[in-house]
C-alpha atoms as a PDB file:
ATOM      1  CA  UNK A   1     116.651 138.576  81.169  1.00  0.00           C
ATOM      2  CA  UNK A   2     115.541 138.051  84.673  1.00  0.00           C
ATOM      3  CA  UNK A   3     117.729 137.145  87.492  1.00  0.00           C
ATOM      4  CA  UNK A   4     115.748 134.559  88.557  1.00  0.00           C
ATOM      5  CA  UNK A   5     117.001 132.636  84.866  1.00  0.00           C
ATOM      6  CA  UNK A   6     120.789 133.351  85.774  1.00  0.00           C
ATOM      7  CA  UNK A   7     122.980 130.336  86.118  1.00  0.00           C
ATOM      8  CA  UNK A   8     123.592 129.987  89.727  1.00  0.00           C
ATOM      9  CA  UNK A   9     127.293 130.213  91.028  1.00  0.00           C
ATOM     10  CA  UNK A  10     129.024 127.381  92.182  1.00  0.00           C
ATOM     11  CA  UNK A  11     131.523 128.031  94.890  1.00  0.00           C
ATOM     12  CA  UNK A  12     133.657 125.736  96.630  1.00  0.00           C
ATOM     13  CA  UNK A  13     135.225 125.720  99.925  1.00  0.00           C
ATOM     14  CA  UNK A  14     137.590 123.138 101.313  1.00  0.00           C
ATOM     15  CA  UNK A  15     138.085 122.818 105.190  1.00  0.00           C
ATOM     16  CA  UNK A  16     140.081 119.513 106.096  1.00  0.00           C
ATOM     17  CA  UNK A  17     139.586 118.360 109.576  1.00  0.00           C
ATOM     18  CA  UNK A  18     142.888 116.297 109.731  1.00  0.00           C
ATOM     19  CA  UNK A  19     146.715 118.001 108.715  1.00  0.00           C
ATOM     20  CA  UNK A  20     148.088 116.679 105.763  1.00  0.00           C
ATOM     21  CA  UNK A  21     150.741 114.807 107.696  1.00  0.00           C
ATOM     22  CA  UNK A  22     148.462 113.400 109.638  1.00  0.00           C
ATOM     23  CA  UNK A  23     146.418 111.396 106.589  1.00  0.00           C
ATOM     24  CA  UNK A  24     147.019 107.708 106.167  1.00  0.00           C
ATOM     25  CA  UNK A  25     148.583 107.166 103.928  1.00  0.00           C
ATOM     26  CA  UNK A  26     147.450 103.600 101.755  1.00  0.00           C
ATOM     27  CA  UNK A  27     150.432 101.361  99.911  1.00  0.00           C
ATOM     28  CA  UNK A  28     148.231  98.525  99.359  1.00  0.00           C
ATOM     29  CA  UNK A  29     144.518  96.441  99.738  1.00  0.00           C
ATOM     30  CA  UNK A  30     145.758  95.488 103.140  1.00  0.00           C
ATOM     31  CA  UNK A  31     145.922  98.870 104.422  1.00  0.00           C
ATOM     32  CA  UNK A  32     142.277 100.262 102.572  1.00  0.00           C
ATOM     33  CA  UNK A  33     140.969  97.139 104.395  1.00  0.00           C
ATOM     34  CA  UNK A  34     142.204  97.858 107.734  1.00  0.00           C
ATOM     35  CA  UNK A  35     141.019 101.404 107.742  1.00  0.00           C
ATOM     36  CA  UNK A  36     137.514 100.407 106.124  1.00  0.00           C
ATOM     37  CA  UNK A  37     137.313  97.987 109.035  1.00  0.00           C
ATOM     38  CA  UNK A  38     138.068 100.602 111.681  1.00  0.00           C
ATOM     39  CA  UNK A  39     136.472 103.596 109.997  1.00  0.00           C
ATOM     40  CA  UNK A  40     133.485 102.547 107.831  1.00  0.00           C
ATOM     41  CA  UNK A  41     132.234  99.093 108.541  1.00  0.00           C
ATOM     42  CA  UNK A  42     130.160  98.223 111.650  1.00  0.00           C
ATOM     43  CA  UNK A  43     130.659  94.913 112.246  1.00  0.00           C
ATOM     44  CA  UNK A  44     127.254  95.001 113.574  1.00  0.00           C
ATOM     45  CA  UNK A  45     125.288  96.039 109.800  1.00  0.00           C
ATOM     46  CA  UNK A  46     128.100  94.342 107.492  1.00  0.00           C
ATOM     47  CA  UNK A  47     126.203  90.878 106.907  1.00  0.00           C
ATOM     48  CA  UNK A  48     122.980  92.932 107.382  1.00  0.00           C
ATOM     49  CA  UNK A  49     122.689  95.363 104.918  1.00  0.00           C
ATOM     50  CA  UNK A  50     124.664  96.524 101.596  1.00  0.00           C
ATOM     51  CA  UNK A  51     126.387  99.553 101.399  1.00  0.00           C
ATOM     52  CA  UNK A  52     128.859 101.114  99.083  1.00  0.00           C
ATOM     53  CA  UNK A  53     131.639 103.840  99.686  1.00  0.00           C
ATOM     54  CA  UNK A  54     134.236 105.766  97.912  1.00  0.00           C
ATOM     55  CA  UNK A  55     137.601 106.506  99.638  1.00  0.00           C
ATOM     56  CA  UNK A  56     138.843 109.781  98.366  1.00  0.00           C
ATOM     57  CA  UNK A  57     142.892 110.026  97.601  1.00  0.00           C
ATOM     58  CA  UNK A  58     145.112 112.755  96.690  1.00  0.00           C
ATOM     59  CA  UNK A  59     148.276 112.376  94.336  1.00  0.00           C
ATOM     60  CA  UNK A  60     150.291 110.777  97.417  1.00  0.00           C
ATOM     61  CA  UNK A  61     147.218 108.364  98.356  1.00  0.00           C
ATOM     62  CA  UNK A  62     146.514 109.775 101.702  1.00  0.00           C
ATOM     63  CA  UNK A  63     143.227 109.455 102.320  1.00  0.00           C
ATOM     64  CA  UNK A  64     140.839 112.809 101.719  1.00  0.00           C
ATOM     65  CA  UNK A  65     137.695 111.422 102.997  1.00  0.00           C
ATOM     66  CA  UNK A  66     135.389 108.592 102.560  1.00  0.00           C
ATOM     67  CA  UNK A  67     131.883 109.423 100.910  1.00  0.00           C
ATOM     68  CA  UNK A  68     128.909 106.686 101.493  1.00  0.00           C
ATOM     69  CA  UNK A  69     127.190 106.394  97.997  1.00  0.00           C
ATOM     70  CA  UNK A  70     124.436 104.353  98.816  1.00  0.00           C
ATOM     71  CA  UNK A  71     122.818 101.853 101.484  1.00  0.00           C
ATOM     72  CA  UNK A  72     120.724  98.761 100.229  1.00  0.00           C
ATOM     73  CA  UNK A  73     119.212  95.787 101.705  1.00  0.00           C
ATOM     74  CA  UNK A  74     120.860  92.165 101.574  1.00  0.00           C
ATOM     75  CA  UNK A  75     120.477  91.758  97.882  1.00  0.00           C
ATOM     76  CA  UNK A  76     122.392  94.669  96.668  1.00  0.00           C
ATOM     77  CA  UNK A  77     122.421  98.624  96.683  1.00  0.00           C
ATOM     78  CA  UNK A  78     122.257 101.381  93.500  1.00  0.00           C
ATOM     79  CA  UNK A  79     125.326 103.045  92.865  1.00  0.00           C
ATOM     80  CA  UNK A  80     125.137 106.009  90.715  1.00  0.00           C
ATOM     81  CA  UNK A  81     128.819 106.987  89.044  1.00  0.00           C
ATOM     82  CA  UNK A  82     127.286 110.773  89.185  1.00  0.00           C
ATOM     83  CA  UNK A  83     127.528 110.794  92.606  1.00  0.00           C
ATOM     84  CA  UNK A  84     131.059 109.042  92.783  1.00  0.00           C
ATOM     85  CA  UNK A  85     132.661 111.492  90.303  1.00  0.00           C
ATOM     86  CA  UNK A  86     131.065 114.535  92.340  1.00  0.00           C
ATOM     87  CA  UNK A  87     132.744 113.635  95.177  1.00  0.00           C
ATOM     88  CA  UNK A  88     135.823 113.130  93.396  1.00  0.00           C
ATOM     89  CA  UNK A  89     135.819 116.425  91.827  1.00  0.00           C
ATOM     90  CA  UNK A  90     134.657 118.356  94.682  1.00  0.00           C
ATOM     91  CA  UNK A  91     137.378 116.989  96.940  1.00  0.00           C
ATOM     92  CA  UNK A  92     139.903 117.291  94.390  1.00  0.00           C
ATOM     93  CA  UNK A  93     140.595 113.626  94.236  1.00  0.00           C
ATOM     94  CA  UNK A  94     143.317 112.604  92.212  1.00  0.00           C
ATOM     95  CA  UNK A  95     142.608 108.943  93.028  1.00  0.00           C
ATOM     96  CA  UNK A  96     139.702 106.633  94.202  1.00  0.00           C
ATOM     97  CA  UNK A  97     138.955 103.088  95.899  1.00  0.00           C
ATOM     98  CA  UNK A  98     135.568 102.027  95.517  1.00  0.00           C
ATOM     99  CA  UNK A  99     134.427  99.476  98.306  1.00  0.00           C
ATOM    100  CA  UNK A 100     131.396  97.603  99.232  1.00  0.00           C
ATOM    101  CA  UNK A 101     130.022  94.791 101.698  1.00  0.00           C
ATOM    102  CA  UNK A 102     128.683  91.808 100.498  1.00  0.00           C
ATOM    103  CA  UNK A 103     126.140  90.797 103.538  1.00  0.00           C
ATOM    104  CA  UNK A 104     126.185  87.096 102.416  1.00  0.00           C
ATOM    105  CA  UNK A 105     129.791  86.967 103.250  1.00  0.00           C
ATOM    106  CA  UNK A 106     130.841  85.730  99.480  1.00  0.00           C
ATOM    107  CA  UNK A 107     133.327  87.795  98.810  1.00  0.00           C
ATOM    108  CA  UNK A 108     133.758  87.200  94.570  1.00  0.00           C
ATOM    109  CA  UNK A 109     133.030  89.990  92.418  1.00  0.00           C
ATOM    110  CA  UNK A 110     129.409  89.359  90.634  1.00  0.00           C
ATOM    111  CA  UNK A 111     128.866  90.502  87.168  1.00  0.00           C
ATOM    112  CA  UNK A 112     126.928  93.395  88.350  1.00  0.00           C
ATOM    113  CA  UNK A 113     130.446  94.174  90.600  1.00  0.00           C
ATOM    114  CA  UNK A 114     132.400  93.795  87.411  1.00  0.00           C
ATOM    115  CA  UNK A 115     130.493  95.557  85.383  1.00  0.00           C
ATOM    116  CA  UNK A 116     130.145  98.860  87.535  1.00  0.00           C
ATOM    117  CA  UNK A 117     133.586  99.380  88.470  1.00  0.00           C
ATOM    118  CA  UNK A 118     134.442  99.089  84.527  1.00  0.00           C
ATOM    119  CA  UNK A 119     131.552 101.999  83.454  1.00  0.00           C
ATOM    120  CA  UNK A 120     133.027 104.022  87.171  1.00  0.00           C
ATOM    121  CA  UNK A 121     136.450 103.746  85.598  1.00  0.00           C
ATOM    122  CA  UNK A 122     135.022 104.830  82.329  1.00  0.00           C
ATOM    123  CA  UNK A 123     133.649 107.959  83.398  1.00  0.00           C
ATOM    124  CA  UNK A 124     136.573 108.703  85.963  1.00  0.00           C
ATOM    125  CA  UNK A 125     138.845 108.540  82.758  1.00  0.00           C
ATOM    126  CA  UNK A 126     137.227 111.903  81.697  1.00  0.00           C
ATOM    127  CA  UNK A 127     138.370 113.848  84.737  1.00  0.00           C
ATOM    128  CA  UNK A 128     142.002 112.354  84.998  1.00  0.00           C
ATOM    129  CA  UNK A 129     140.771 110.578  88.002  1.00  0.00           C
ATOM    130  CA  UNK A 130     142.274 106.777  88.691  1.00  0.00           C
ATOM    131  CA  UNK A 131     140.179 103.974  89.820  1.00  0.00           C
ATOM    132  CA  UNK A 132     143.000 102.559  92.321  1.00  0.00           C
ATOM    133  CA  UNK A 133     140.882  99.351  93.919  1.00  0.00           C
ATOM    134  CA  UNK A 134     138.108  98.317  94.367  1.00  0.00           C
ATOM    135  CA  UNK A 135     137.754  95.613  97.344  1.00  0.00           C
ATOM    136  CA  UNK A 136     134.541  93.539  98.485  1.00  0.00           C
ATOM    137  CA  UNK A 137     134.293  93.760 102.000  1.00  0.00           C
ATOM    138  CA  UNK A 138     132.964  90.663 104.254  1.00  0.00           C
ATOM    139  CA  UNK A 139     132.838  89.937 108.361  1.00  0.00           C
ATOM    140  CA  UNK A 140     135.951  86.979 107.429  1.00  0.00           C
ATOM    141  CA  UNK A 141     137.802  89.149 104.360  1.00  0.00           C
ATOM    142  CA  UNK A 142     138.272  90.917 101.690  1.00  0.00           C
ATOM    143  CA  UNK A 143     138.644  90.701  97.790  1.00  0.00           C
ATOM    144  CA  UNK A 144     140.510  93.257  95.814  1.00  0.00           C
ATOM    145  CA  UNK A 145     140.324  93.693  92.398  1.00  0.00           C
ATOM    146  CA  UNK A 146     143.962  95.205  92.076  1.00  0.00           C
ATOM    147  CA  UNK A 147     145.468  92.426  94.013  1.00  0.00           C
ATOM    148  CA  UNK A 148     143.724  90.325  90.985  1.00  0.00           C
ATOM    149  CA  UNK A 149     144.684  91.933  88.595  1.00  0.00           C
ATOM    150  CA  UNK A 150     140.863  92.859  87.342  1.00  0.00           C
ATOM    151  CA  UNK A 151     141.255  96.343  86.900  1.00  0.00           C
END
């Protein structure tokens, strides 16, 4: 067989900008809100457009990294779990909090919402990764499905 039909090799290499003692570490929606606000929402864009992230954990929830999935318009954004679990898996993720803004400033979980963080926990299930939160982001707020008891 040729070489240009050989399965390509995947390598991975892993170089953390912060020290492990150094990552925040998150106890609860409060905290994941706070650091979305400071790190990941412009307060500028948030009732402008729709975007949606995933906050990468390790077993002691400090915070890998935050990944930006997709950017929208007002009405919404596409979210595709492939990319969610890749960035999962190629961080080593042990843990995950999905978040998005909600430019209206309603901060309830739609059916769509509902329904896409049950099929991400779904496929997360089959890598041993946890769905920890998932919170709705506004200018005034926050909702959090954990705190809810949804997930």
């Amino acid at each position: 067989m040729k070489d240009v039909y050989k399965v390509c090799d995947v390598t991975i290499h892993y170089e953390p900008l912060i020290k492990p003692s150094e990552r925040l570490q998150i106890k609860n929606s409060r905290d994941i809100f706070s650091f979305l606000m400071e790190h990941v929402f412009d307060m500028k864009t948030i009732q402008h457009k729709e975007s949606f992230n995933v906050v990468l954990l390790n077993r002691a929830s400090k915070v890998l990294g935050v990944h930006l999935i997709s950017e929208g318009g007002v009405n919404g954004t596409i979210v595709d779990i492939r990319l969610i679990i890749q960035s999962a898996i190629l961080s080593n993720s042990s843990g995950i909090i999905l978040c998005h803004n909600h430019p209206s400033g309603n901060m309830m979980p739609s059916n769509q919402d509902r329904c896409i963080t049950n099929n991400i926990q779904e496929a997360c299930k089959l890598f041993d990764i946890t769905v920890l939160d998932h919170l709705i982001i506004t200018a005034e707020g926050y909702y959090s499905f954990a705190d809810e008891g949804v997930l």
